[in-house]
Every structure is written in C-alpha cells, then in structure tokens.
Protein backbone atom coordinates (compact mmCIF):
# COMPACT_ATOMS: atom_id res chain seq x y z
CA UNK A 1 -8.10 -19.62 6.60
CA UNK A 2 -4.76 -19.62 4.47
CA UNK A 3 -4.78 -21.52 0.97
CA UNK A 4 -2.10 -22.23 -0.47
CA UNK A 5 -1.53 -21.68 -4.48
CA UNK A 6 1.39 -21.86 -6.78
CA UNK A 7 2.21 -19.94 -10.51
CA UNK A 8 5.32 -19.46 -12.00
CA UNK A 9 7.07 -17.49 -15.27
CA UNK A 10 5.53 -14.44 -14.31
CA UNK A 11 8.19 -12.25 -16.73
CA UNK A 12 6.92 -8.78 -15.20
CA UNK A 13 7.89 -6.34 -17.68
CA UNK A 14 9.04 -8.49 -20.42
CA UNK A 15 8.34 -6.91 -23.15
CA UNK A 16 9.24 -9.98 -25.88
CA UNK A 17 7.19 -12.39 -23.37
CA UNK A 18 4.31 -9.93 -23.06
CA UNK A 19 4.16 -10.16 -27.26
CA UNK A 20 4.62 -14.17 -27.32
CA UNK A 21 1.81 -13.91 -24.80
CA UNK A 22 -0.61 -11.81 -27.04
CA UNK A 23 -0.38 -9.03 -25.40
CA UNK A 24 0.94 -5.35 -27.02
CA UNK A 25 2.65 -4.09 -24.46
CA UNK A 26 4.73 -5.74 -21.15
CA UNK A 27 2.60 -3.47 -18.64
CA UNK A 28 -0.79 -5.08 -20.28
CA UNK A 29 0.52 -8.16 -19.73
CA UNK A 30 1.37 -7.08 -15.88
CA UNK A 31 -2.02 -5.79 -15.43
CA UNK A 32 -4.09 -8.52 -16.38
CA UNK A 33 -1.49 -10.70 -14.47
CA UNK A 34 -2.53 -8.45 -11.23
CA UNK A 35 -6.28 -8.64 -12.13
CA UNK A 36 -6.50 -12.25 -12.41
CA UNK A 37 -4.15 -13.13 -9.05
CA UNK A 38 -5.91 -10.57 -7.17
CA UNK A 39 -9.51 -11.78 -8.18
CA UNK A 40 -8.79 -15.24 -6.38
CA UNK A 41 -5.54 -14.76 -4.11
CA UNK A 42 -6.73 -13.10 -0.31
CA UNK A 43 -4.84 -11.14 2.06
CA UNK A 44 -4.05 -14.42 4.08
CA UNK A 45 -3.16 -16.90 0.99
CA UNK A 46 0.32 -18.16 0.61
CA UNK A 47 1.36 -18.18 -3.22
CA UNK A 48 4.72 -20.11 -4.53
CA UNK A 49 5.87 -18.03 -7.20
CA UNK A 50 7.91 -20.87 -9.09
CA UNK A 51 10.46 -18.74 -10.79
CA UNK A 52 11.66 -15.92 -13.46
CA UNK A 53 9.43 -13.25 -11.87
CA UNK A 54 11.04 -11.12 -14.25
CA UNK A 55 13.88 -11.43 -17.38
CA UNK A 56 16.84 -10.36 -14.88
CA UNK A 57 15.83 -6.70 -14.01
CA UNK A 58 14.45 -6.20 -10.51
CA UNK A 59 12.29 -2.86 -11.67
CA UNK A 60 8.97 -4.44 -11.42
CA UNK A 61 9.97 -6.22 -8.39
CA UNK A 62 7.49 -3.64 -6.59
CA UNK A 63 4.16 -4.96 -8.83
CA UNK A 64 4.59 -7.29 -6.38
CA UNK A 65 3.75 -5.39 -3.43
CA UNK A 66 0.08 -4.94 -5.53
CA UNK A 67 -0.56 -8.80 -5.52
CA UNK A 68 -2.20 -10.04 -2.55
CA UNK A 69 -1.07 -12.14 -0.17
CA UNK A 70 1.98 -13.68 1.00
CA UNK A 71 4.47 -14.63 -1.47
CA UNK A 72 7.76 -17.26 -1.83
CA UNK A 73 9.49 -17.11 -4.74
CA UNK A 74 11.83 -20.58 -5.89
CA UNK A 75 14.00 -18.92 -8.18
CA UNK A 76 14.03 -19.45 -11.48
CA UNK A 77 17.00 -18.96 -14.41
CA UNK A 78 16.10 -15.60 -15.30
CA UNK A 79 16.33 -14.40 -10.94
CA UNK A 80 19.68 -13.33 -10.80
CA UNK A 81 21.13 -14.27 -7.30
CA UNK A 82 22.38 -9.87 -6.88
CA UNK A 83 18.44 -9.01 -7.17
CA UNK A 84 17.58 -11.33 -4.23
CA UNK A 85 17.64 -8.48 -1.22
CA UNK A 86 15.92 -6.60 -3.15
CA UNK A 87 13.52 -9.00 -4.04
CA UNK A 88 12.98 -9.86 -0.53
CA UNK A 89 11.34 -6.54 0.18
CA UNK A 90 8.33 -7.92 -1.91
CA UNK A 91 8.30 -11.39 -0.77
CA UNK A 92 7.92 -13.31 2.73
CA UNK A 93 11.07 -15.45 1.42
CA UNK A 94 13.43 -16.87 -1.60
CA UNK A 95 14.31 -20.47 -2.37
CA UNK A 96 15.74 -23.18 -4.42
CA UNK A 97 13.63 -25.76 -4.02
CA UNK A 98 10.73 -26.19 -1.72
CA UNK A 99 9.02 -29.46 -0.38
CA UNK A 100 5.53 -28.56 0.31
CA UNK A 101 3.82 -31.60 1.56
CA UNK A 102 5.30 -34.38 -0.29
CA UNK A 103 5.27 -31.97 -3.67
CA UNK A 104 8.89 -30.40 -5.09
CA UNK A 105 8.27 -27.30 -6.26
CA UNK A 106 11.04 -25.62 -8.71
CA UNK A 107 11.59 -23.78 -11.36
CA UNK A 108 12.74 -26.25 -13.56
CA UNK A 109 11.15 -29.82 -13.86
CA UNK A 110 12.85 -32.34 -11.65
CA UNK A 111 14.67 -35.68 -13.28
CA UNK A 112 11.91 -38.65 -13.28
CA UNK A 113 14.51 -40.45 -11.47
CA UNK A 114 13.66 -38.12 -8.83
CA UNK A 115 9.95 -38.44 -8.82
CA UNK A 116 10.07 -41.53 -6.60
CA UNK A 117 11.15 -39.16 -3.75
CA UNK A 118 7.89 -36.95 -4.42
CA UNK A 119 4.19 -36.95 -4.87
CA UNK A 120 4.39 -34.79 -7.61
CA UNK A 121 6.45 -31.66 -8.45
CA UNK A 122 5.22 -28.36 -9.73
CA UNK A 123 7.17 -26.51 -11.94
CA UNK A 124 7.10 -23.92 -14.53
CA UNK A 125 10.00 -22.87 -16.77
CA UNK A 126 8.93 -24.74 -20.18
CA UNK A 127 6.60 -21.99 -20.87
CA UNK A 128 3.52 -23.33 -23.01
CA UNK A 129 4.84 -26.91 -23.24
CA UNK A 130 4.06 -29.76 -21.53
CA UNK A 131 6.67 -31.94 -19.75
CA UNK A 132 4.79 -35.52 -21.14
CA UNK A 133 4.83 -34.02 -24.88
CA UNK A 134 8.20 -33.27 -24.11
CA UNK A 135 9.37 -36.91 -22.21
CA UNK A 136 7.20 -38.71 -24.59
CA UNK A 137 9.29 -37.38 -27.59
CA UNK A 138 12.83 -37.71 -25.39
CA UNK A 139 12.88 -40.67 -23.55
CA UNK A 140 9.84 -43.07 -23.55
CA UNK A 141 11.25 -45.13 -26.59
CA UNK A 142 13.88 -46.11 -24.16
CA UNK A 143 12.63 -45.87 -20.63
CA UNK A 144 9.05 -47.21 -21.30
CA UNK A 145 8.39 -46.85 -17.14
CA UNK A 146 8.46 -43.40 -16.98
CA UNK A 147 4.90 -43.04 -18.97
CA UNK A 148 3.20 -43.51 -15.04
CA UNK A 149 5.56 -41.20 -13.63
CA UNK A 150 4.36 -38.07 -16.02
CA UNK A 151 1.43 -37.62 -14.48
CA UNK A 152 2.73 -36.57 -11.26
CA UNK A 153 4.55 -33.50 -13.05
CA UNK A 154 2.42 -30.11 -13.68
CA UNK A 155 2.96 -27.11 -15.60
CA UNK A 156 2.29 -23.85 -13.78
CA UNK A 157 3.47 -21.17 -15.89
CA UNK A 158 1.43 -17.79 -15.72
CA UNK A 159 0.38 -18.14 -19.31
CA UNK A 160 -0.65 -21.94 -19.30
CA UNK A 161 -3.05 -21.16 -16.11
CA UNK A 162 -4.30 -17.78 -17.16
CA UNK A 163 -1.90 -15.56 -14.58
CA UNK A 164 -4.29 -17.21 -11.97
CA UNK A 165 -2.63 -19.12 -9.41
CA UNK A 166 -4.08 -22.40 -8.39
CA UNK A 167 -4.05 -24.96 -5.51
CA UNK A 168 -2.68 -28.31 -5.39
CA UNK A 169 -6.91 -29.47 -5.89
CA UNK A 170 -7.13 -27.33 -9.00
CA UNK A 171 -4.51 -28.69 -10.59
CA UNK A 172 -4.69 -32.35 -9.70
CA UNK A 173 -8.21 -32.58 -8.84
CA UNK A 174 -8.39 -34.96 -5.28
CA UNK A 175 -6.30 -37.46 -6.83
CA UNK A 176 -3.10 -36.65 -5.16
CA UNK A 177 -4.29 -35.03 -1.92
C-alpha cells in the first residue's frame, strides 16, 4: 500500500537555515532531516516535497537518493529552473503546482480568492509562521469572510512538522477527507 505525505523547505545544506533551525552545522540539520523521513516514509510512499529543497545549489540534490520512497518536488523560490535535470535524477518528477485530490499543493500559499477552487492547499515557504497569524494581521479588518477560509490552508515546512512528512489525516485530522 502507497501513502501519500507532503513536507516542504527542506534547505539541504543551508548552512544559515540549519542555525535558524537550532542546529550547528547544515549536515546535522540534513541528518536528522533523513532520520526522521526515513523512520515513517516506506519504499512504496509517495512524498510531495513542496519546495526550496535546497538555497539554489543542487550539491545535496543526491541526500535525496537516501530518503525513501518516491518523491515530487513543486518547486519552490529558492529551485532554480537550470538545477531541474539534475534534480530529476533524485525525484520521480518536478512541478508547479499540483492538484492532489481536491488539495493545491505549492510552494507558496495560494490567494484566498483561490481557495473556493480547492479543499485546502498545502504549502510551505513562510517558514515558522502561520498563514492565519499572517491573514489575520493583513486582511481580516477588511475582508471579514476570509476568517472560514484559513482553515483550509496548512503549513508544511520541514521545521514546523519536525522534518517528518505527514498525510493529508495528520494534518487535518478526518475533517477534510
């Protein structure tokens, strides 16, 4: 059986990340990245890597060969489009945008004029922040109807879901499946 999971922001062998993580050292912060994916991801698991898999530099593209699984990466800002053959010797396939089921998964949060279109999207790219904290400070004073529409957004970044990747159940509970 093949489940499906989804993390993004890896930053393999970002060295400034790795510190703003906590960690000393980028290839710590790689290593306990591997150790937690490969403690719940199987040989037959398909996992969305939503974007910047690195900060521009395709060196550690082969760390992941190491993770198990298949893998699709959405790129993210910090995937530069001349890495991408490259990049596909690591991974099943590269994309955009994906719509998995009803669920947009990118890099970067969609609009919530968008949401209508979707049962939820997951994202990464805002690092440790949350998209309501950050809506609720933009834009509910004057849209006031896009408090319901918040809930359908989650946060996936490596560090927010301890560089474990999670299904669509873990991170919504049954509410959306």
């Amino acid at each position: 059986m093949c489940t499906v999971r989804f993390i993004g922001c890896l930053h393999l062998g970002h060295r400034w990340m790795a510190k703003h993580r906590g960690f000393e050292e980028s290839y710590l912060h790689d290593d306990w990245l591997y150790q937690q994916w490969n403690k719940v991801v199987h040989p037959r698991d398909l996992t969305y890597i939503l974007g910047d898999v690195t900060m521009e530099s395709s060196k550690e593209y082969p760390i992941l060969s190491q993770l198990k699984g298949r893998k699709i990466v959405v790129l993210g800002n910090h995937d530069l489009p001349k890495h991408t053959r490259k990049l596909l010797d690591h991974v099943e396939s590269v994309a955009g945008m994906v719509d998995y089921k009803g669920f947009a998964l990118t890099h970067s949060p969609i609009h919530p004029d968008e949401m209508g279109m979707y049962r939820g999207n997951i994202h990464a790219h805002i690092h440790e922040n949350q998209l309501q904290e950050f809506y609720a400070r933009e834009l509910y004073n004057d849209r006031p109807t896009l408090k319901p529409t918040l809930s359908k957004y989650v946060n996936v970044d490596a560090h927010l879901i301890n560089y474990t990747p999670k299904t669509i159940d873990e991170l919504w509970g049954n509410s959306l499946t």
